[in-house]
Structure formats: C-alpha cells, structure tokens
N, C-alpha and C. Protein backbone atom coordinates (compact mmCIF):
# COMPACT_ATOMS: atom_id res chain seq x y z
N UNK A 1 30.59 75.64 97.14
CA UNK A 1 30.16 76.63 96.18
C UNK A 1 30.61 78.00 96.69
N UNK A 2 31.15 79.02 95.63
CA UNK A 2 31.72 79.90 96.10
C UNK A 2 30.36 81.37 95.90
N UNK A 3 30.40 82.71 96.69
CA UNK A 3 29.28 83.35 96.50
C UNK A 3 30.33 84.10 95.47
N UNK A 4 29.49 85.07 94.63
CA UNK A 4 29.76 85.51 93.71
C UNK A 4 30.52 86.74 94.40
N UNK A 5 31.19 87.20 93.83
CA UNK A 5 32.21 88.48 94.24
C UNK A 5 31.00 89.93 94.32
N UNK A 6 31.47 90.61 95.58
CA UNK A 6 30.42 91.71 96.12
C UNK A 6 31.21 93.25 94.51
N UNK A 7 29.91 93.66 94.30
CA UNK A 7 30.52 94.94 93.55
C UNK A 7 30.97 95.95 94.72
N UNK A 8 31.99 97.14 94.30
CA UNK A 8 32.46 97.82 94.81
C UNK A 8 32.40 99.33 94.29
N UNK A 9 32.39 99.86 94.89
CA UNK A 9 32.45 101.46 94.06
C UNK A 9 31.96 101.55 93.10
N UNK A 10 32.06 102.05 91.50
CA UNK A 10 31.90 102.95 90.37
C UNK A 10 30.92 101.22 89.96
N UNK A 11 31.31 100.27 90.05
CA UNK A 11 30.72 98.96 89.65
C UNK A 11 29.12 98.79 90.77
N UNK A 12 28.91 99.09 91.64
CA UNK A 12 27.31 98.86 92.48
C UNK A 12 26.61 100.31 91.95
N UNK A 13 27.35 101.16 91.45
CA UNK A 13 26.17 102.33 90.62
C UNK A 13 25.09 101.85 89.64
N UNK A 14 23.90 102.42 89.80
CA UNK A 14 22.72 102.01 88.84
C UNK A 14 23.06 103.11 87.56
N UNK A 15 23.80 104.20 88.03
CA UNK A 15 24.12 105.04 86.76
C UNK A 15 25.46 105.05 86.87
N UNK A 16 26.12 105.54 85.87
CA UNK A 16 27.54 105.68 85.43
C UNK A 16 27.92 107.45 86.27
N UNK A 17 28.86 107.25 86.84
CA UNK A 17 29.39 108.97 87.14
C UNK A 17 29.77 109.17 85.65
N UNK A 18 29.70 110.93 85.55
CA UNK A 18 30.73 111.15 84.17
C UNK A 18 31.19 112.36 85.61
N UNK A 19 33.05 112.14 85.12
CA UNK A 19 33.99 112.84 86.01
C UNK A 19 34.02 114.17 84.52
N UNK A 20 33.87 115.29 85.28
CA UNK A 20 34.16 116.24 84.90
C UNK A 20 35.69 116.81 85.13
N UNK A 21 36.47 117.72 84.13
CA UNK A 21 37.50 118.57 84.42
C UNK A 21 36.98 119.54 84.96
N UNK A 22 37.69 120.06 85.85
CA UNK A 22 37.56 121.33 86.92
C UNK A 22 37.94 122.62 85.61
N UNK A 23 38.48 122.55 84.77
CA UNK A 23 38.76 123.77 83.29
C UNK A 23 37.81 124.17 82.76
N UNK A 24 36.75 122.72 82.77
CA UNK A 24 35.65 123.12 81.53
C UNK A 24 34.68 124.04 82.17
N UNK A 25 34.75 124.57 83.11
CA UNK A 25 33.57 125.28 83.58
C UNK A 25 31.66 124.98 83.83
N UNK A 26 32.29 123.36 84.73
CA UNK A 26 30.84 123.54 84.32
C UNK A 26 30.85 123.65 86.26
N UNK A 27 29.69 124.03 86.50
CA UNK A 27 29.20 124.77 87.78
C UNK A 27 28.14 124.32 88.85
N UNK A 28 27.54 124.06 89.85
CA UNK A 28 26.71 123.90 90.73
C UNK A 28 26.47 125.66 91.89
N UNK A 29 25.64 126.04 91.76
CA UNK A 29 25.07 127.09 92.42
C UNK A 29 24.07 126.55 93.13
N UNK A 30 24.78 126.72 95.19
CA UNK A 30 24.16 125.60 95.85
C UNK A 30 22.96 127.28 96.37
N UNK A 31 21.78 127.36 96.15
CA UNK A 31 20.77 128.48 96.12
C UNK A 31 20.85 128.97 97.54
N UNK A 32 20.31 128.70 98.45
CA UNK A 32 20.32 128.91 100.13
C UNK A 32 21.50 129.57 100.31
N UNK A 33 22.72 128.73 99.96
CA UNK A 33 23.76 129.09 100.65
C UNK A 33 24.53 129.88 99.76
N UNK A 34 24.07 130.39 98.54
CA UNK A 34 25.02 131.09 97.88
C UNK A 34 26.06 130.68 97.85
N UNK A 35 26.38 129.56 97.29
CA UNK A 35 27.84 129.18 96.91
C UNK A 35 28.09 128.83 95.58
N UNK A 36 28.63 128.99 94.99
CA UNK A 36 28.94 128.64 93.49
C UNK A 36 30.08 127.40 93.61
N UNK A 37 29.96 126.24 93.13
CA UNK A 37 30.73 125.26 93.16
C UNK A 37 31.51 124.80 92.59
N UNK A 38 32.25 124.14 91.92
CA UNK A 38 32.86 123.43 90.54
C UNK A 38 32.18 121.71 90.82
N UNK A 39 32.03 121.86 89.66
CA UNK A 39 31.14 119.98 90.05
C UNK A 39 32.51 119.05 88.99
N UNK A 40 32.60 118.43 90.11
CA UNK A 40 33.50 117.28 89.89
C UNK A 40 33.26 116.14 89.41
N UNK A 41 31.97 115.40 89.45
CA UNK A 41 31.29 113.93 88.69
C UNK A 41 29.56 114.25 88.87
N UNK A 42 29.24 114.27 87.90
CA UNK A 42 27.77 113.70 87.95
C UNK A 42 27.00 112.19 87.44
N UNK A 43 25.76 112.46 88.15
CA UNK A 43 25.52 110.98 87.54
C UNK A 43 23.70 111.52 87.58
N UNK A 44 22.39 110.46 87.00
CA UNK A 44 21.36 111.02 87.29
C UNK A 44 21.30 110.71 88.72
N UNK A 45 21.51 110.34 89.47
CA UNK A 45 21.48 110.30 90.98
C UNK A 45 21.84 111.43 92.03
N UNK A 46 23.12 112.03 91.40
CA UNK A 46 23.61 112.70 92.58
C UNK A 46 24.65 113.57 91.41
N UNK A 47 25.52 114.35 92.20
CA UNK A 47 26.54 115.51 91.64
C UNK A 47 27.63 115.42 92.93
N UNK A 48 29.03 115.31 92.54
CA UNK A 48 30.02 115.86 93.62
C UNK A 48 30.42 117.30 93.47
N UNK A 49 30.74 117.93 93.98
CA UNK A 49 31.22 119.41 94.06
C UNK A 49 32.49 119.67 94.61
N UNK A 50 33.31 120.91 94.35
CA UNK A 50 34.39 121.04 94.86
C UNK A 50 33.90 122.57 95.42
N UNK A 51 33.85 123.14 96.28
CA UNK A 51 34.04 124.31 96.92
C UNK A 51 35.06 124.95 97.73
N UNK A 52 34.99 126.67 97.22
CA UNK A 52 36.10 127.18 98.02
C UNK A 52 36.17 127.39 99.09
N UNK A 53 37.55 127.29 99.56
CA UNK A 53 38.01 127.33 101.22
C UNK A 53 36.61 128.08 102.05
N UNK A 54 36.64 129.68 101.58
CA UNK A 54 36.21 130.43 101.61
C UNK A 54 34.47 130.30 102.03
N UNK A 55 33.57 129.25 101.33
CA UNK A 55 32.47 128.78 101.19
C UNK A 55 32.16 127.95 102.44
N UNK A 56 33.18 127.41 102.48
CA UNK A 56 33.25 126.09 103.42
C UNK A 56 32.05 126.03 104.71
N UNK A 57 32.17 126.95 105.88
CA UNK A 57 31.30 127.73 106.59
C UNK A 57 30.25 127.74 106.15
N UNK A 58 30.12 128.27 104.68
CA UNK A 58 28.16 127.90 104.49
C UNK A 58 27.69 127.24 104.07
N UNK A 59 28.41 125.90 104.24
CA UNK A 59 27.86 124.98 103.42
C UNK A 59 26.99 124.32 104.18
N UNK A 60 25.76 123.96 103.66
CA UNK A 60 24.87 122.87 104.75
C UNK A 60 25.25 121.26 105.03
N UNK A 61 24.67 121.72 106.72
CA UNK A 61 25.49 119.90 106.99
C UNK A 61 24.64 118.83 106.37
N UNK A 62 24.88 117.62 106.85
CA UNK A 62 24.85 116.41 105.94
C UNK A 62 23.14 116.30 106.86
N UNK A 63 22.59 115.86 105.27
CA UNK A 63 21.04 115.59 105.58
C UNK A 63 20.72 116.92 105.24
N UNK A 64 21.24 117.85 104.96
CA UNK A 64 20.33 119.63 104.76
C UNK A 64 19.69 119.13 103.09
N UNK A 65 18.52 119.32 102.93
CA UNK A 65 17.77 119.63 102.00
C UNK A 65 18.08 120.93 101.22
N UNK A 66 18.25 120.52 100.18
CA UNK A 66 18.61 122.20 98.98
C UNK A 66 18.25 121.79 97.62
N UNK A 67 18.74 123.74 96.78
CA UNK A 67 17.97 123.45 95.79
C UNK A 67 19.33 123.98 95.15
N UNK A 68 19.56 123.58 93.96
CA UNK A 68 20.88 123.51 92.70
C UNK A 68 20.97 123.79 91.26
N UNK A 69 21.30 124.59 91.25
CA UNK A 69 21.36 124.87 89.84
C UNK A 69 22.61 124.72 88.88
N UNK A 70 22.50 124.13 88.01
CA UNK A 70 23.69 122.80 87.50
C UNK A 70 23.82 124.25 86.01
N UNK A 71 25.03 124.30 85.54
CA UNK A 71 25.04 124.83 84.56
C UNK A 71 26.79 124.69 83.73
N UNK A 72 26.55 124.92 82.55
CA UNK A 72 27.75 124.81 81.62
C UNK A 72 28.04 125.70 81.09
N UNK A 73 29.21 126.03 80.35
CA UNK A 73 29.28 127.25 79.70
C UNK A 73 28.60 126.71 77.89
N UNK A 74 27.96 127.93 77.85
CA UNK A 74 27.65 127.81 76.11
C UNK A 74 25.86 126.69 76.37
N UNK A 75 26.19 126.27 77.62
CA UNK A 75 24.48 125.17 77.41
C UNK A 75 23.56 125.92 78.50
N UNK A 76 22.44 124.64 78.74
CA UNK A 76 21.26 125.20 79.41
C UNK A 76 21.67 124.68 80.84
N UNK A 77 21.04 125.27 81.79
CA UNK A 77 21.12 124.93 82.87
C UNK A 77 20.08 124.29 83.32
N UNK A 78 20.05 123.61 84.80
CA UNK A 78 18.71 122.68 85.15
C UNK A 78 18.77 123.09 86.44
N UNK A 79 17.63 122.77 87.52
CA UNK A 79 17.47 123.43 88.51
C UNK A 79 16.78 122.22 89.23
N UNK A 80 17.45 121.52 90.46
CA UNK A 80 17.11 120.22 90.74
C UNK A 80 17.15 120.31 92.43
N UNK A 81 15.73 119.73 93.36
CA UNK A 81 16.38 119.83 94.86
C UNK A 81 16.96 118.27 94.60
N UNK A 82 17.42 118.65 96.20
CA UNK A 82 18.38 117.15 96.55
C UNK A 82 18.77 117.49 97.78
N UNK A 83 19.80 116.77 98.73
CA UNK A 83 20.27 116.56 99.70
C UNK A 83 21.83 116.40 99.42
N UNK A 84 22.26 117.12 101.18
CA UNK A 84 23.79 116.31 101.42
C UNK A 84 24.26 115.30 101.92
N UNK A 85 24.67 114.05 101.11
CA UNK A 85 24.84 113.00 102.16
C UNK A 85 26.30 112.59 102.22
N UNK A 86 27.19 113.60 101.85
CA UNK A 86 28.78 113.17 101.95
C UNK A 86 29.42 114.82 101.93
N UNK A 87 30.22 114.60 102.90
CA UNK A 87 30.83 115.61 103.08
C UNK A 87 32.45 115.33 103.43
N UNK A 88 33.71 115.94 102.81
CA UNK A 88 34.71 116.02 102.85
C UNK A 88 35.86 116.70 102.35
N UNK A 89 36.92 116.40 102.46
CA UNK A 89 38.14 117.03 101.80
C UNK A 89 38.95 116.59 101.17
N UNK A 90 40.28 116.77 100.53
CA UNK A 90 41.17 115.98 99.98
C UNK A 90 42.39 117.02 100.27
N UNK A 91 43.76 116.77 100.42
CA UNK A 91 45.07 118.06 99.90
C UNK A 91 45.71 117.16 98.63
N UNK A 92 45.55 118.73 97.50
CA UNK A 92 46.11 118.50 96.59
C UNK A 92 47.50 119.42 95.61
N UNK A 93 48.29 119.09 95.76
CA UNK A 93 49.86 119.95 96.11
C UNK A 93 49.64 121.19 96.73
N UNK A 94 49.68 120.81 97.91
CA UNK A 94 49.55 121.39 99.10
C UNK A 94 48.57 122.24 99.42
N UNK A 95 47.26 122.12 98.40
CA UNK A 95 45.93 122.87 98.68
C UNK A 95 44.88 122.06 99.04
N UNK A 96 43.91 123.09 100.18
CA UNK A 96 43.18 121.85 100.87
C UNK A 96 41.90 122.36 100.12
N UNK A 97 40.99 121.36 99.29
CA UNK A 97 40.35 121.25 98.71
C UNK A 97 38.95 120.24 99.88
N UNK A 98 37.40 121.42 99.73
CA UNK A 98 36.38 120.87 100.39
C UNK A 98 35.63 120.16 99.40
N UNK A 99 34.83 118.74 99.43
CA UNK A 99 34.09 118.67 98.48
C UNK A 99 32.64 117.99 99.17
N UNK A 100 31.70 118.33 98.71
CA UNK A 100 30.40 117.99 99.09
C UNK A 100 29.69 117.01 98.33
N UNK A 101 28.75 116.04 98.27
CA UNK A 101 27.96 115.54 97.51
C UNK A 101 26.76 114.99 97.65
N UNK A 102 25.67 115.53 96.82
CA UNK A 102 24.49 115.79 97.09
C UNK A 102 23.51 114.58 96.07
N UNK A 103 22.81 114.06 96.69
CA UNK A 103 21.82 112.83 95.98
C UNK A 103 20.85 114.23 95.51
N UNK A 104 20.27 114.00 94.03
CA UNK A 104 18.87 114.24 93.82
C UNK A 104 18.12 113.84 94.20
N UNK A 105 16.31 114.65 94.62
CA UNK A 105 15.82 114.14 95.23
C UNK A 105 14.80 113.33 93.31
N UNK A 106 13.61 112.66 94.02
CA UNK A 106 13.05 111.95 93.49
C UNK A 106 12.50 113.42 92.40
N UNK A 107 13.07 112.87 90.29
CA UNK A 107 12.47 113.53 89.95
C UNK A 107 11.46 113.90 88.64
N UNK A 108 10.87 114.80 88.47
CA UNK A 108 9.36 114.70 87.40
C UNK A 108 10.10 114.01 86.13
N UNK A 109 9.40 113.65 85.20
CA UNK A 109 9.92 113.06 83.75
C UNK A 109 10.43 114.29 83.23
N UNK A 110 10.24 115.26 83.64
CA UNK A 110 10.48 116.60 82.83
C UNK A 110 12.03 116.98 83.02
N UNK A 111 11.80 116.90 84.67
CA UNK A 111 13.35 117.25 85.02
C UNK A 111 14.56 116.45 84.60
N UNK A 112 14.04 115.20 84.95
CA UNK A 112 14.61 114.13 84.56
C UNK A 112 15.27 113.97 83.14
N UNK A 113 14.42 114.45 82.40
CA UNK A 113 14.98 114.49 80.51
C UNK A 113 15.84 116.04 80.77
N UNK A 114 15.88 117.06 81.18
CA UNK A 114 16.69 118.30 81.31
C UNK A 114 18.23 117.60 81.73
N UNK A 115 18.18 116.61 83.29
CA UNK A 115 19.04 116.51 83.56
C UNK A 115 19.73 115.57 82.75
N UNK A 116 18.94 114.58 82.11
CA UNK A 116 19.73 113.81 81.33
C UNK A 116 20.87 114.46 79.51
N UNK A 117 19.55 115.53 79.40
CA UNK A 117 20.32 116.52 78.46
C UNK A 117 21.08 116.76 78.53
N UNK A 118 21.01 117.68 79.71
CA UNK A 118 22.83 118.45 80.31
C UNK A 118 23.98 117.50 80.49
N UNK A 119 23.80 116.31 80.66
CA UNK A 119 24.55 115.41 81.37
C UNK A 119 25.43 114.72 79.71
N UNK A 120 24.40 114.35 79.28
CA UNK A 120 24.81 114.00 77.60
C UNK A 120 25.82 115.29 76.58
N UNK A 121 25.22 116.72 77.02
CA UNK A 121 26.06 117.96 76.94
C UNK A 121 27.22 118.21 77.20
N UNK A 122 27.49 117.63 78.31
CA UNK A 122 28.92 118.07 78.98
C UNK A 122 30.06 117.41 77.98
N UNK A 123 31.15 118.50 78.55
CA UNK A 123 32.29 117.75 77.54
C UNK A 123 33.05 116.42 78.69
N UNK A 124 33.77 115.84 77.48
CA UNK A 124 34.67 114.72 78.32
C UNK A 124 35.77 114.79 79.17
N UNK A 125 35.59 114.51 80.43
CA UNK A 125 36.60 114.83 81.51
C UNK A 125 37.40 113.95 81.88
C-alpha cells in the first residue's frame, strides 16, 4: 500500500495567499520600526512584504513581535499585531530586493472580518 503523496507549498495552506502586484499600491506600515513596505501576498494568516534597501537595518529580527497597518489605495485600512518568522532576499535584474514575512497573531471576530474585507478588496495580482 502506497502513503498518500505529502502536500507542498501553496497546497498545505489552510488559507489561499492572494499575490499582490507591487503597482497596485497596496502597503504594510511595519509601526515600531517605521517602515513602510510593499506587501507582496497575503493570506488571513500572515502577509509577505518587500522592503527598501534602505529599511533593511530596521527591520526586526525573526520572532520580534509588531504591530501593522495593512492599507490600499481608495480602501480602508486594518491594523493587526503579528510576528516575524521569515526573513530574506531575492536579486531581481540586478536589484537586491529584502523581503520579510510576518504570521498574524491570534485574532478578535472583529479584526478578523476587517481583515477578511480588505483582503476580498484588493485588486487581482
């Protein structure tokens, strides 16, 4: 008897990422550290971010507790803590791009329907 095939990536998520375009303007403002981000995929779980070179230095290390403020152009914004539990880079024609990604922490029904709003809001990336 054979075991069933292990899921991998985007397939073992309990939520779906939606990948955002870096054009549409939608944003992460990491609060503590004053950084303004570009968010690259969200999901209700967590958010990836892209930050500038420039930022890099203040960004908190992995395990730092913070608070985020998620926003779009033209919509509402939501204001969610969470954590860092991935930290890295990528080069992309020939620019070195930092990106961070932060789990939400556990949250109220309230927040929870905001974030699911915004998330349903965003345009298609």
């Amino acid at each position: 008897m054979h075991a069933p095939p292990q899921a991998s990536g985007a397939d073992r998520r309990a939520h779906t990422r939606r990948h955002i375009a870096p054009e549409s303007g939608v944003r992460a403002q990491l609060m503590a550290a004053a950084i303004e981000a570009v968010v690259c995929d969200i999901s209700q779980l967590g958010v990836l971010v892209q930050v500038a070179a420039a930022d890099v230095a203040a960004l908190p290390g992995l395990g730092a507790e913070l608070q985020v403020e998620l926003s779009s152009p033209g919509g509402p914004s939501v204001r969610l803590s969470g954590k860092v539990v991935w930290l890295g880079g990528s080069h992309t024609h020939g620019t070195r791009h930092f990106k961070a990604g932060l789990a939400f922490a556990e949250l109220e029904p309230a927040t929870q329907a905001a974030l699911s709003a915004f998330i349903d809001g965003l345009p298609e990336g």
